[in-house]
Structure formats: C-alpha cells, structure tokens
N, C-alpha and C. Protein backbone atom coordinates (compact mmCIF):
# COMPACT_ATOMS: atom_id res chain seq x y z
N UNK A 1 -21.62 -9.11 3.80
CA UNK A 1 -20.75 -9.20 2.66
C UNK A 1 -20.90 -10.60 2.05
N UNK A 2 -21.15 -11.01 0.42
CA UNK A 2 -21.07 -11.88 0.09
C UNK A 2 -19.65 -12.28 -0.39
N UNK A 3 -19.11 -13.70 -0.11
CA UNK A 3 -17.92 -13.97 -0.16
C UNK A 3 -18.07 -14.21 -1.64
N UNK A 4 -16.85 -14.43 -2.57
CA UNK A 4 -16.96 -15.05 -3.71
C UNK A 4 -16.14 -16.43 -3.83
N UNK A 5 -17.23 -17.38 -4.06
CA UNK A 5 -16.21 -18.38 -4.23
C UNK A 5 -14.99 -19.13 -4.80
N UNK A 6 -14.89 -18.29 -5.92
CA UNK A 6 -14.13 -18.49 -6.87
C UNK A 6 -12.69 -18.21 -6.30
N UNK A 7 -12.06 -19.72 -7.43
CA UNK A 7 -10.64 -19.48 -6.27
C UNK A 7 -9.78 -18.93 -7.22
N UNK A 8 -9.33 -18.06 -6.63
CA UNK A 8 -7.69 -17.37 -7.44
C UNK A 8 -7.18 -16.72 -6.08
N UNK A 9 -5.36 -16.25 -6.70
CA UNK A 9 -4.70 -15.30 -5.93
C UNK A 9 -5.25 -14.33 -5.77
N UNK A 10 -4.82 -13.78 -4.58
CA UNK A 10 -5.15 -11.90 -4.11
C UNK A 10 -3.67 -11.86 -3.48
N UNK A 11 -2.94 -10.78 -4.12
CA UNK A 11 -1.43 -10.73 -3.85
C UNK A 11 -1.37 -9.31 -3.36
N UNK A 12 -0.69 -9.63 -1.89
CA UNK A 12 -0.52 -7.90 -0.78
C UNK A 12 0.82 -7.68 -0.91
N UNK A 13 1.23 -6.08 -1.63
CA UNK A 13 2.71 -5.71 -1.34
C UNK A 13 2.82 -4.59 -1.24
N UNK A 14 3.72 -4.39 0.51
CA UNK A 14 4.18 -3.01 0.19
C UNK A 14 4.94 -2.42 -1.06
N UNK A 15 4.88 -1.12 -1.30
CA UNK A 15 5.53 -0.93 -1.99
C UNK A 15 7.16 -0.29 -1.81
N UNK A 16 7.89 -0.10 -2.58
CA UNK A 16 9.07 -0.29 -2.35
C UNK A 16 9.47 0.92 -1.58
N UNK A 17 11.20 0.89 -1.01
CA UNK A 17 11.35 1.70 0.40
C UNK A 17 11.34 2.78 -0.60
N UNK A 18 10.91 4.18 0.47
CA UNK A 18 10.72 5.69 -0.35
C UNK A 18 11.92 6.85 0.44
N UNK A 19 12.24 7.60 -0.32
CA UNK A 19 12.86 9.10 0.37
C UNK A 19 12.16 8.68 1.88
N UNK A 20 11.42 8.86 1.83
CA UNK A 20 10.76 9.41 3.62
C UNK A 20 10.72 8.16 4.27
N UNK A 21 10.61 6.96 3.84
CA UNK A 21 10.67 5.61 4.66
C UNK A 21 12.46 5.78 5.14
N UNK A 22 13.32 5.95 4.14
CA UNK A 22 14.72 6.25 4.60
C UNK A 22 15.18 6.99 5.76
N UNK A 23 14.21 8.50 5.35
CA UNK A 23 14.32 8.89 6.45
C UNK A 23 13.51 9.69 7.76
N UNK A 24 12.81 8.20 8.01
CA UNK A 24 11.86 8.21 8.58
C UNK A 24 10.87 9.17 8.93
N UNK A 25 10.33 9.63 7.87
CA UNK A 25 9.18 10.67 7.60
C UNK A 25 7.79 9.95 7.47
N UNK A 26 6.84 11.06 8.01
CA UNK A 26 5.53 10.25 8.12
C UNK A 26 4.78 11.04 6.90
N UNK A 27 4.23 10.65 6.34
CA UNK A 27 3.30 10.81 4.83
C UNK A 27 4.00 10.82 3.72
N UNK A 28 3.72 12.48 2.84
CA UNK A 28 4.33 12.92 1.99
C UNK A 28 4.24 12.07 0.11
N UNK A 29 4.86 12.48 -0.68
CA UNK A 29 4.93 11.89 -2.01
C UNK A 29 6.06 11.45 -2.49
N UNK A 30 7.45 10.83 -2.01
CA UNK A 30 8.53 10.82 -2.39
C UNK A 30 8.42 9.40 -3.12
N UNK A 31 9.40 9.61 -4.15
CA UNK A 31 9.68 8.60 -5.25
C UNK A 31 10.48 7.72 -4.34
N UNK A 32 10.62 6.44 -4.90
CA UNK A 32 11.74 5.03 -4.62
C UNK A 32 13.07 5.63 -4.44
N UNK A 33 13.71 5.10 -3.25
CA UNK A 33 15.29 5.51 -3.11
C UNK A 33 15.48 3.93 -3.96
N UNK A 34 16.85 3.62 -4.13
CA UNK A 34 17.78 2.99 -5.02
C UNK A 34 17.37 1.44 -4.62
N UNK A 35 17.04 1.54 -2.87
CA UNK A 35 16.67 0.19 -2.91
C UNK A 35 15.31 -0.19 -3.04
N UNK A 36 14.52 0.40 -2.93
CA UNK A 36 13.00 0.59 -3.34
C UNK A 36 12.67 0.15 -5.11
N UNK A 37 14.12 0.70 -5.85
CA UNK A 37 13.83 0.16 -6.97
C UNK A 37 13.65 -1.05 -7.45
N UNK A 38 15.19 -1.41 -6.82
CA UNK A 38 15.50 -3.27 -6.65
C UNK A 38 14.58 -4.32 -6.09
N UNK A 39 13.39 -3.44 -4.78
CA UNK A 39 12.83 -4.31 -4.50
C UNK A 39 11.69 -4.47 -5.35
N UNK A 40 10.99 -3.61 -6.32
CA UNK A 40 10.09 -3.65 -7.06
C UNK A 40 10.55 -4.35 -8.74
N UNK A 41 11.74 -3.94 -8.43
CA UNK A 41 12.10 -5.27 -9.78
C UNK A 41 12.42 -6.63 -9.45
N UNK A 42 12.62 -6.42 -8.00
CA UNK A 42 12.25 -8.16 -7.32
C UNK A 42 11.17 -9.00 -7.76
N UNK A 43 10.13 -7.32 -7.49
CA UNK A 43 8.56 -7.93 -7.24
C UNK A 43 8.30 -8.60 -8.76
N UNK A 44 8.46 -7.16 -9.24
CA UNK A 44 8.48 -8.30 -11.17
C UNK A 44 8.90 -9.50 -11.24
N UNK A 45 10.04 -9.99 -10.81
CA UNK A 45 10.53 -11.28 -11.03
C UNK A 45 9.89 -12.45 -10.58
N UNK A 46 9.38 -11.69 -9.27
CA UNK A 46 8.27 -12.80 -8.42
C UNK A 46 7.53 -13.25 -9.41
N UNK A 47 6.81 -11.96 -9.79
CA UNK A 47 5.23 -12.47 -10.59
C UNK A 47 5.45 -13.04 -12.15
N UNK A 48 6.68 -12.51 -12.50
CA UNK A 48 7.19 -13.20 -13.81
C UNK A 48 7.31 -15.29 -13.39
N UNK A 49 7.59 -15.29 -12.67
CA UNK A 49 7.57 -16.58 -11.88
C UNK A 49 6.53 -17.52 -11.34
N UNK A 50 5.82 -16.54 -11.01
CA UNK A 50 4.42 -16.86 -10.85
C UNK A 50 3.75 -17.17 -11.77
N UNK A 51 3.85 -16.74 -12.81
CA UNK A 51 3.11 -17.14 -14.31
C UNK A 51 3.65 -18.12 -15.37
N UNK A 52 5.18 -18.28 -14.77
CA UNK A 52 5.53 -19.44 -15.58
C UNK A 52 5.34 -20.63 -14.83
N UNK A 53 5.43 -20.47 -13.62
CA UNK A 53 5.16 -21.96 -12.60
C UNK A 53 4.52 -21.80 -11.40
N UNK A 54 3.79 -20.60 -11.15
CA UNK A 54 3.09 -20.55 -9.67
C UNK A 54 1.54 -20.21 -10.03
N UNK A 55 0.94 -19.34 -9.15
CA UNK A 55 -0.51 -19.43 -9.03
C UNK A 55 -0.98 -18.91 -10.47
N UNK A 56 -0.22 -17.90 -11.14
CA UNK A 56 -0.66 -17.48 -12.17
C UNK A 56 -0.25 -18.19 -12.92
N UNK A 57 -0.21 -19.37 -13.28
CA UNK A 57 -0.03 -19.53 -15.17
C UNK A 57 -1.44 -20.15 -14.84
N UNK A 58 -2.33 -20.82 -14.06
CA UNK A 58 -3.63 -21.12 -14.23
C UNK A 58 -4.83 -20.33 -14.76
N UNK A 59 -4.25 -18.52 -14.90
CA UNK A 59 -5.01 -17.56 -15.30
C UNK A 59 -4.70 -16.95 -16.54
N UNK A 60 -5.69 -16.30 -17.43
CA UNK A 60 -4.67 -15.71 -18.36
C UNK A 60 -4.31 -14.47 -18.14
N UNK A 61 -3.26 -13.79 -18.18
CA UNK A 61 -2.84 -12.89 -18.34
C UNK A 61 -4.32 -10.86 -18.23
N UNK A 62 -5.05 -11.45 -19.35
CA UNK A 62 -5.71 -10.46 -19.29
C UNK A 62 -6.70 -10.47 -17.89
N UNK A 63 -6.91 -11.42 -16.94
CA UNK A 63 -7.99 -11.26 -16.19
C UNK A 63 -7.08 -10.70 -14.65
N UNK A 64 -6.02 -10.77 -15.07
CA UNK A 64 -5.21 -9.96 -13.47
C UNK A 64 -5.62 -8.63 -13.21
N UNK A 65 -6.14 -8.38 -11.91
CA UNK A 65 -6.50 -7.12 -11.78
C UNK A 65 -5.21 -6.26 -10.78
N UNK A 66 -4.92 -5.38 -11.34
CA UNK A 66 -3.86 -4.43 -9.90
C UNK A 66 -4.30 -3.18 -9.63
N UNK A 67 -3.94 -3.03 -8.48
CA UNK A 67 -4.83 -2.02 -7.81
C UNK A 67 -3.32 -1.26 -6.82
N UNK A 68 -3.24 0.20 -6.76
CA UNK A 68 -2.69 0.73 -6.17
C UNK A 68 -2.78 2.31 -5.60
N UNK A 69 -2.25 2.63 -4.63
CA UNK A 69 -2.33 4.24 -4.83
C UNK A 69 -2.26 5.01 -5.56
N UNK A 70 -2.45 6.59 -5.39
CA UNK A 70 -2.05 7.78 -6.72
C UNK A 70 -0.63 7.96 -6.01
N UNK A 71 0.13 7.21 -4.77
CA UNK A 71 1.21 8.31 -4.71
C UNK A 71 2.20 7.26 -5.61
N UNK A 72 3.31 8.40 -5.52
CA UNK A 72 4.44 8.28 -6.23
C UNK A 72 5.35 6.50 -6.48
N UNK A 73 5.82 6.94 -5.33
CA UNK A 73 6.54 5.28 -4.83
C UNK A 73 5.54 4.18 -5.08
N UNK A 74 4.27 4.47 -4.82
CA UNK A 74 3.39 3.14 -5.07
C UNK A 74 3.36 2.89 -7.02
N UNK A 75 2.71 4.03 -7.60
CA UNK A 75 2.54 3.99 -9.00
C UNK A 75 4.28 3.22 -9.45
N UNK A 76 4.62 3.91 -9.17
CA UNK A 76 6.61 3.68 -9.63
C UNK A 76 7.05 2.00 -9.35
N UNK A 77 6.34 1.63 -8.08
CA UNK A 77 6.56 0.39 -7.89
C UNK A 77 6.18 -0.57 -8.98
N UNK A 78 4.21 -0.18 -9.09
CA UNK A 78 3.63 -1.36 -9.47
C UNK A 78 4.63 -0.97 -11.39
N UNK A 79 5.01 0.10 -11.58
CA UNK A 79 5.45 0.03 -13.35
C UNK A 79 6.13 -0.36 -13.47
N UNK A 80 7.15 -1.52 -12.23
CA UNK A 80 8.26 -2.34 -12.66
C UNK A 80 7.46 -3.80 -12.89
N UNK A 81 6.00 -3.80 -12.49
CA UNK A 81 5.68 -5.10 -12.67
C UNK A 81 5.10 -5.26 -14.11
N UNK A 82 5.97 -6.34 -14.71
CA UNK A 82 5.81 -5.91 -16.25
C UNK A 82 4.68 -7.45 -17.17
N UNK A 83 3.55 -7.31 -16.42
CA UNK A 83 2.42 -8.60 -16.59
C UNK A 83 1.76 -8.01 -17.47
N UNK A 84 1.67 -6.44 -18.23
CA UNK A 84 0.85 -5.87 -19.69
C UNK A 84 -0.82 -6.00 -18.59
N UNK A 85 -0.52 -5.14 -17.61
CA UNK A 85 -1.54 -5.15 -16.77
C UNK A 85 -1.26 -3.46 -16.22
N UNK A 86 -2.63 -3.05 -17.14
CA UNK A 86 -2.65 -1.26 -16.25
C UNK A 86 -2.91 -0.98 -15.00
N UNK A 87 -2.13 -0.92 -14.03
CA UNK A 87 -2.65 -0.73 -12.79
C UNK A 87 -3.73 0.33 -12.54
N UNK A 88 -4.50 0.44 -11.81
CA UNK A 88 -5.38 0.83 -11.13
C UNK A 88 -5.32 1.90 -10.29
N UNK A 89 -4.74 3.33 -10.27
CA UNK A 89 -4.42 3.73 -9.01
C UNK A 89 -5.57 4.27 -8.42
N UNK A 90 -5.92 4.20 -6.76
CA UNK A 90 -6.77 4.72 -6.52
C UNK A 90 -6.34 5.48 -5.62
N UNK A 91 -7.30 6.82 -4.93
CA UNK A 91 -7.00 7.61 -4.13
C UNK A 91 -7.40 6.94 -2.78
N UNK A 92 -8.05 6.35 -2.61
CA UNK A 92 -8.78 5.81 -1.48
C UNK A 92 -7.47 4.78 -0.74
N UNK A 93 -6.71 4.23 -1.62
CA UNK A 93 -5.98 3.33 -1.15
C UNK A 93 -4.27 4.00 -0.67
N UNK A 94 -4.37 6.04 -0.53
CA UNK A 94 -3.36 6.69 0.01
C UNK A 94 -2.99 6.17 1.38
N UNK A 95 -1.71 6.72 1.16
CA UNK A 95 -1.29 6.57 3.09
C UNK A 95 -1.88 7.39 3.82
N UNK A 96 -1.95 6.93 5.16
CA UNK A 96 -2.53 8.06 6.23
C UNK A 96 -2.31 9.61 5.94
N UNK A 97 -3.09 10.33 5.80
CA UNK A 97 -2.73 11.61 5.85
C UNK A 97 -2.90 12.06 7.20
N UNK A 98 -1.12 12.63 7.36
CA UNK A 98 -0.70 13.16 8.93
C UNK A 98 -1.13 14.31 8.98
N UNK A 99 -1.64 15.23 8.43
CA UNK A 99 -1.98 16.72 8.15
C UNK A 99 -0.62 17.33 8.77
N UNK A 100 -0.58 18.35 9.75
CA UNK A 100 -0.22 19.14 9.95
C UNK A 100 1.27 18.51 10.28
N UNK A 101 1.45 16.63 10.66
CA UNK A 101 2.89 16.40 10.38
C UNK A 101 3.36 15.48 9.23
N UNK A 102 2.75 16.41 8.33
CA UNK A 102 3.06 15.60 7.22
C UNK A 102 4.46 16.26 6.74
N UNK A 103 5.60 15.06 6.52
CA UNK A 103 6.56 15.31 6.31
C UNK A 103 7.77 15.41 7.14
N UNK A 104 7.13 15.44 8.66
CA UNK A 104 7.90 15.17 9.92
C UNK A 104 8.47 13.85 9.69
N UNK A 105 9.66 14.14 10.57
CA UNK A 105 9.85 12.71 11.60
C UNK A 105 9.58 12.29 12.90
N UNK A 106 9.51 11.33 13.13
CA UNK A 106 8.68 11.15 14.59
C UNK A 106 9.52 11.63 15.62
N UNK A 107 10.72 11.95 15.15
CA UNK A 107 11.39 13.01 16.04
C UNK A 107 10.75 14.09 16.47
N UNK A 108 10.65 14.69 15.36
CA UNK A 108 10.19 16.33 15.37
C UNK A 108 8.84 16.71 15.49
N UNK A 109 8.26 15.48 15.08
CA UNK A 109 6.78 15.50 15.73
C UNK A 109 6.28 15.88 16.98
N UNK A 110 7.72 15.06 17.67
CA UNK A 110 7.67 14.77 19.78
C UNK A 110 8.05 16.43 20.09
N UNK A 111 9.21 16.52 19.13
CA UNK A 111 9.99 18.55 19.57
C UNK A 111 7.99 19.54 19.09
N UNK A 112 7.77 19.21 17.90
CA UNK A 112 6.92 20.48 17.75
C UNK A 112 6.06 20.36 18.16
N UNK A 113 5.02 18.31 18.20
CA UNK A 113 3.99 18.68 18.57
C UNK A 113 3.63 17.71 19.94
N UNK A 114 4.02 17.84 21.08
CA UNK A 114 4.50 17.16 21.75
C UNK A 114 3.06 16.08 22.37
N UNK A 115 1.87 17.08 22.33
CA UNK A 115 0.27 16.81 22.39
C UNK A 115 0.01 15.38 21.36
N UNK A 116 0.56 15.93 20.37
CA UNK A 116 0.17 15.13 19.01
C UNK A 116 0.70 13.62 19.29
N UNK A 117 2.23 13.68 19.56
CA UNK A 117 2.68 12.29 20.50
C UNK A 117 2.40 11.87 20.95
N UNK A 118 1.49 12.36 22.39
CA UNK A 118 1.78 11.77 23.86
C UNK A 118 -0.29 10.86 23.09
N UNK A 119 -1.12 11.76 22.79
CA UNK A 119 -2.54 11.10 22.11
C UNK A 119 -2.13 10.34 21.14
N UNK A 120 -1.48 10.32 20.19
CA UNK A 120 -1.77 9.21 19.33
C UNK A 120 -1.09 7.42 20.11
N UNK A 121 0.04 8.07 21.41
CA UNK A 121 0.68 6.91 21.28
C UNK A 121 -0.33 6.18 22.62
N UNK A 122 -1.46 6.73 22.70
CA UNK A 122 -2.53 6.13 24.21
C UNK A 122 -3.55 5.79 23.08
N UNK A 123 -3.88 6.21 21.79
CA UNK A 123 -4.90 5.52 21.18
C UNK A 123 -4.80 5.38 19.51
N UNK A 124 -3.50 4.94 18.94
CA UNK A 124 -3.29 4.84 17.85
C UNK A 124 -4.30 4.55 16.81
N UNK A 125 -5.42 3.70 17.00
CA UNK A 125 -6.62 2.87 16.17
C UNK A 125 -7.46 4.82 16.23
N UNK A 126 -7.56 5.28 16.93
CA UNK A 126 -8.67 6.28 17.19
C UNK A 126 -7.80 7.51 16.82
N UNK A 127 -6.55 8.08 16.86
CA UNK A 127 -5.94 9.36 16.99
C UNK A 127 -6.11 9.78 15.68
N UNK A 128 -7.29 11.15 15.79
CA UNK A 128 -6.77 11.58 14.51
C UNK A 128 -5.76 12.85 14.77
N UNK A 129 -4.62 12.68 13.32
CA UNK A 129 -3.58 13.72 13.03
C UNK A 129 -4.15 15.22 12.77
N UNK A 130 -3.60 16.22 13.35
CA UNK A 130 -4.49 17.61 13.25
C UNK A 130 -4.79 17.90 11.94
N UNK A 131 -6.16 18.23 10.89
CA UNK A 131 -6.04 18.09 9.78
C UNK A 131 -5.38 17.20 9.41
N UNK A 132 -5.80 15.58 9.44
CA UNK A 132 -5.38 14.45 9.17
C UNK A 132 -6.42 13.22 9.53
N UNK A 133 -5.87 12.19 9.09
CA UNK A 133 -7.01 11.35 9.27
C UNK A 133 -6.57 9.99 10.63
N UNK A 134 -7.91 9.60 11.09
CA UNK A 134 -6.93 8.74 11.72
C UNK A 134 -7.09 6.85 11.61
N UNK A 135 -6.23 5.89 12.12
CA UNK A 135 -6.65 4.82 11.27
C UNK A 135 -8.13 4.18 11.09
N UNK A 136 -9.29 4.64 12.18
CA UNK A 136 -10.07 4.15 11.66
C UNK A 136 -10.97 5.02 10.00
N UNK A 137 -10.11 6.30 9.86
CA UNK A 137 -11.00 6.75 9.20
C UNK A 137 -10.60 5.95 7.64
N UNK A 138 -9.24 5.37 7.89
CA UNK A 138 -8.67 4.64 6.54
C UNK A 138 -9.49 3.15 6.39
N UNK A 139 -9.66 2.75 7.48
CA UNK A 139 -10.89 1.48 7.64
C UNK A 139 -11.84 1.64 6.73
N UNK A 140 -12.41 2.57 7.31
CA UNK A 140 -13.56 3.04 6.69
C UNK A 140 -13.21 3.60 4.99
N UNK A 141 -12.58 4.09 4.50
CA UNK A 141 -11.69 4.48 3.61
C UNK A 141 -11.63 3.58 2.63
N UNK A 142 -10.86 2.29 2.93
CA UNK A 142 -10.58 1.12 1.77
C UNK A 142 -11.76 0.23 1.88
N UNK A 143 -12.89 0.34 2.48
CA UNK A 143 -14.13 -0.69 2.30
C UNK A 143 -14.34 -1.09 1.23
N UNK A 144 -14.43 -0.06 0.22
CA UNK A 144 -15.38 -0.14 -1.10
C UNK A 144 -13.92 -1.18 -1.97
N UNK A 145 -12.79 -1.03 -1.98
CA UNK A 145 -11.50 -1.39 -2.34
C UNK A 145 -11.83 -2.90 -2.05
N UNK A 146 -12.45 -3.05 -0.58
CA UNK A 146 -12.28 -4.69 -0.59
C UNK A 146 -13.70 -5.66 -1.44
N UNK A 147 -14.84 -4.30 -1.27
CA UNK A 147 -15.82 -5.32 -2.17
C UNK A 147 -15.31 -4.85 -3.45
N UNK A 148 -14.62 -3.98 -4.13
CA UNK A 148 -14.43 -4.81 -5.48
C UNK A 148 -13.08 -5.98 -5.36
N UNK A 149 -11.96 -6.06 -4.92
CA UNK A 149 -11.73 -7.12 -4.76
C UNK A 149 -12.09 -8.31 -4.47
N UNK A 150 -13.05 -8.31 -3.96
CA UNK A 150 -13.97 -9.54 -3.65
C UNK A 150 -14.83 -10.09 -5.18
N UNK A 151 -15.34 -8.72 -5.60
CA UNK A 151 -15.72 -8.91 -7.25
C UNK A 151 -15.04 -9.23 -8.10
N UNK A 152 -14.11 -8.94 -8.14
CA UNK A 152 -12.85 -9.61 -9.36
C UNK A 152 -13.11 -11.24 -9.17
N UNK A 153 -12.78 -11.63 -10.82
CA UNK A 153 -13.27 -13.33 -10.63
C UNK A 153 -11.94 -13.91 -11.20
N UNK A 154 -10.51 -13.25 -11.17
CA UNK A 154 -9.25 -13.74 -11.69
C UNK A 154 -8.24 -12.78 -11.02
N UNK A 155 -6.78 -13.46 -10.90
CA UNK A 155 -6.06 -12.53 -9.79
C UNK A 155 -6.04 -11.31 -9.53
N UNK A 156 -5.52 -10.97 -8.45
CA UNK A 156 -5.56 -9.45 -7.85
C UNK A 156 -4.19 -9.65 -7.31
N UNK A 157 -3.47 -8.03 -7.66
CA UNK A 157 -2.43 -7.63 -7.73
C UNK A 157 -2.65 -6.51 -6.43
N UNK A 158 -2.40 -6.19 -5.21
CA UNK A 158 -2.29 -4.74 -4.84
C UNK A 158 -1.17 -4.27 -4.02
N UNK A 159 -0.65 -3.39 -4.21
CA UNK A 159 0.14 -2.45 -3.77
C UNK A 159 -0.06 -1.50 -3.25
N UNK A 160 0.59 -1.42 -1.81
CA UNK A 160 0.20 -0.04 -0.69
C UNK A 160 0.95 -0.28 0.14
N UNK A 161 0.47 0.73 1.08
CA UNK A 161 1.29 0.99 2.39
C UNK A 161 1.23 0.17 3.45
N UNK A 162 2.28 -0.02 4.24
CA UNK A 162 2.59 -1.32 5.01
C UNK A 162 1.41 -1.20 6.55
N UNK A 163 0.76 0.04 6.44
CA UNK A 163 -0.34 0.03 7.55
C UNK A 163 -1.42 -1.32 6.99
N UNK A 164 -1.77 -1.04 6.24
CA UNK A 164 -3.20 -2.49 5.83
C UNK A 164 -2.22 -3.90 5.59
N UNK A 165 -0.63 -3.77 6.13
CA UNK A 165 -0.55 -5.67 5.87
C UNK A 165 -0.16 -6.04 6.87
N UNK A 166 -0.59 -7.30 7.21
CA UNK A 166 -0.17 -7.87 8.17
C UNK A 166 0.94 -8.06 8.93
N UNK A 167 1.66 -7.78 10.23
CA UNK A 167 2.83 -7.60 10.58
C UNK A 167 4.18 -8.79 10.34
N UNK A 168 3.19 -9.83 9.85
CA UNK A 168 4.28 -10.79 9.66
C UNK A 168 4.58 -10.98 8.49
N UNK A 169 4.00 -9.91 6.92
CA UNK A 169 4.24 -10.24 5.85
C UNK A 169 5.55 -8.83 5.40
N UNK A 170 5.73 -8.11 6.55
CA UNK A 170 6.56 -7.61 6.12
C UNK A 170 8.09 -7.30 6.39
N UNK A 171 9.23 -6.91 5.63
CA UNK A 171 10.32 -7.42 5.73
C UNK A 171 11.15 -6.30 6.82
C-alpha cells in the first residue's frame, strides 16, 4: 500500500444510537431513536467547529470527502452534518450481516440458536453467522474503502458501525 503523504483529517464516527442498539438487537435497518438524533446533531456542531477553529478551516469546504453506509441510522446520521457535503453511502461499509439472527437479541440468539453462541463466542474474528458474514469477511469487505481514503487529498468524514473503531473512541 502506498501511504499518502499529504496531511489532512480522517474523522471516525459511529453513528448515532438506533431502535436495535436500544434494544439490543444484532443487524437489521432501524432509524435513530431520540438520542441518536441529538448525538448526530452533536456531531454537526463538532464539525461546524471544526471549520471555524479546528482542523477544517485549513481546507475548503468543497474538498471534504464523507463516506458512509446504505443503512438507515448511518445515512440519517451523516444528514445532520450540515458541511454542503453529499455523503457517500456505500454498501461495502454495512454492518455485519447476522443472517439467520438478524434482528435477534443476544438473548434469543443463546434460547434459539444455542450452537450459534457457544462458536462465535470461542472464535469471534473467524465465526461466520448462518447465512451471514463473519468479521474477517468485513476485513476483507472495507479494503477497497481504505485505499480510496488513502486517495482523497483533503478531509475525510466517515460514519459506521462501532465494529471498525477503536475501543477507546467509543462512548
């Protein structure tokens, strides 16, 4: 991989809490519950901030790139960020698809699929979900996502699911 040297921001955010993050459901398409909204009009405020006195006012406006999922809660998030920047949604950058527990809770996962539990929780990096994918196949998945981020030569905006961020960036 060639690095690019060029220096600007690359900005990681989950996106805001969803129906199924509430209640603790694994996949699915649910829109922002009430606080999911607030936190994505947080996020606006951030980056509104950012451009009057942080990393972005060194850029202009048109060279910000954002990049996000096709699902719901993600698109919904990034349209509170109001920088006159079309986000990007891509499919590649979905949440895990649980297949067959998509829409469970990890409750009912353990009641229906009790197999499905006891393997994913001995090899989480490797388990794939029955008709589902598993995390290395999302590895493999967002590659192409990071060489064009790497190609962009002015900030990057992205929004996704809290599996690709780091455990200490999230709240």
């Amino acid at each position: 991989m060639n690095l690019n040297p060029i220096r600007r921001p690359i900005y990681f955010s989950r996106h805001g809490q969803s129906e199924y993050n509430k209640e603790n459901r694994v996949g699915g398409d649910s829109d922002l519950t009430e606080s999911g909204v607030k936190y994505a009009e947080m996020l606006n405020l951030f980056f509104q901030q950012e451009v009057r006195s942080g990393e972005l006012k060194h850029f202009d406006k048109s060279s910000i790139r954002m990049f996000t999922s096709t699902l719901v809660r993600a698109v919904h998030t990034t349209s509170k960020i109001k920088l006159g920047v079309k986000p990007m949604s891509l499919k590649i950058l979905d949440e895990i698809n649980t297949g067959l527990c998509d829409g469970l809770t990890y409750d009912e996962i353990r009641e229906k699929y009790p197999l499905v539990d006891k393997e994913r929780k001995e090899d989480k990096l490797r388990y794939r979900y029955p008709r589902g994918e598993s995390y290395l196949d999302i590895i493999h998945r967002i590659e192409p996502v990071i060489f064009e981020i790497e190609r962009c030569r002015g900030p990057v905006i992205v929004v996704l699911f809290s599996l690709l961020l780091p455990p200490d960036c999230l709240p």
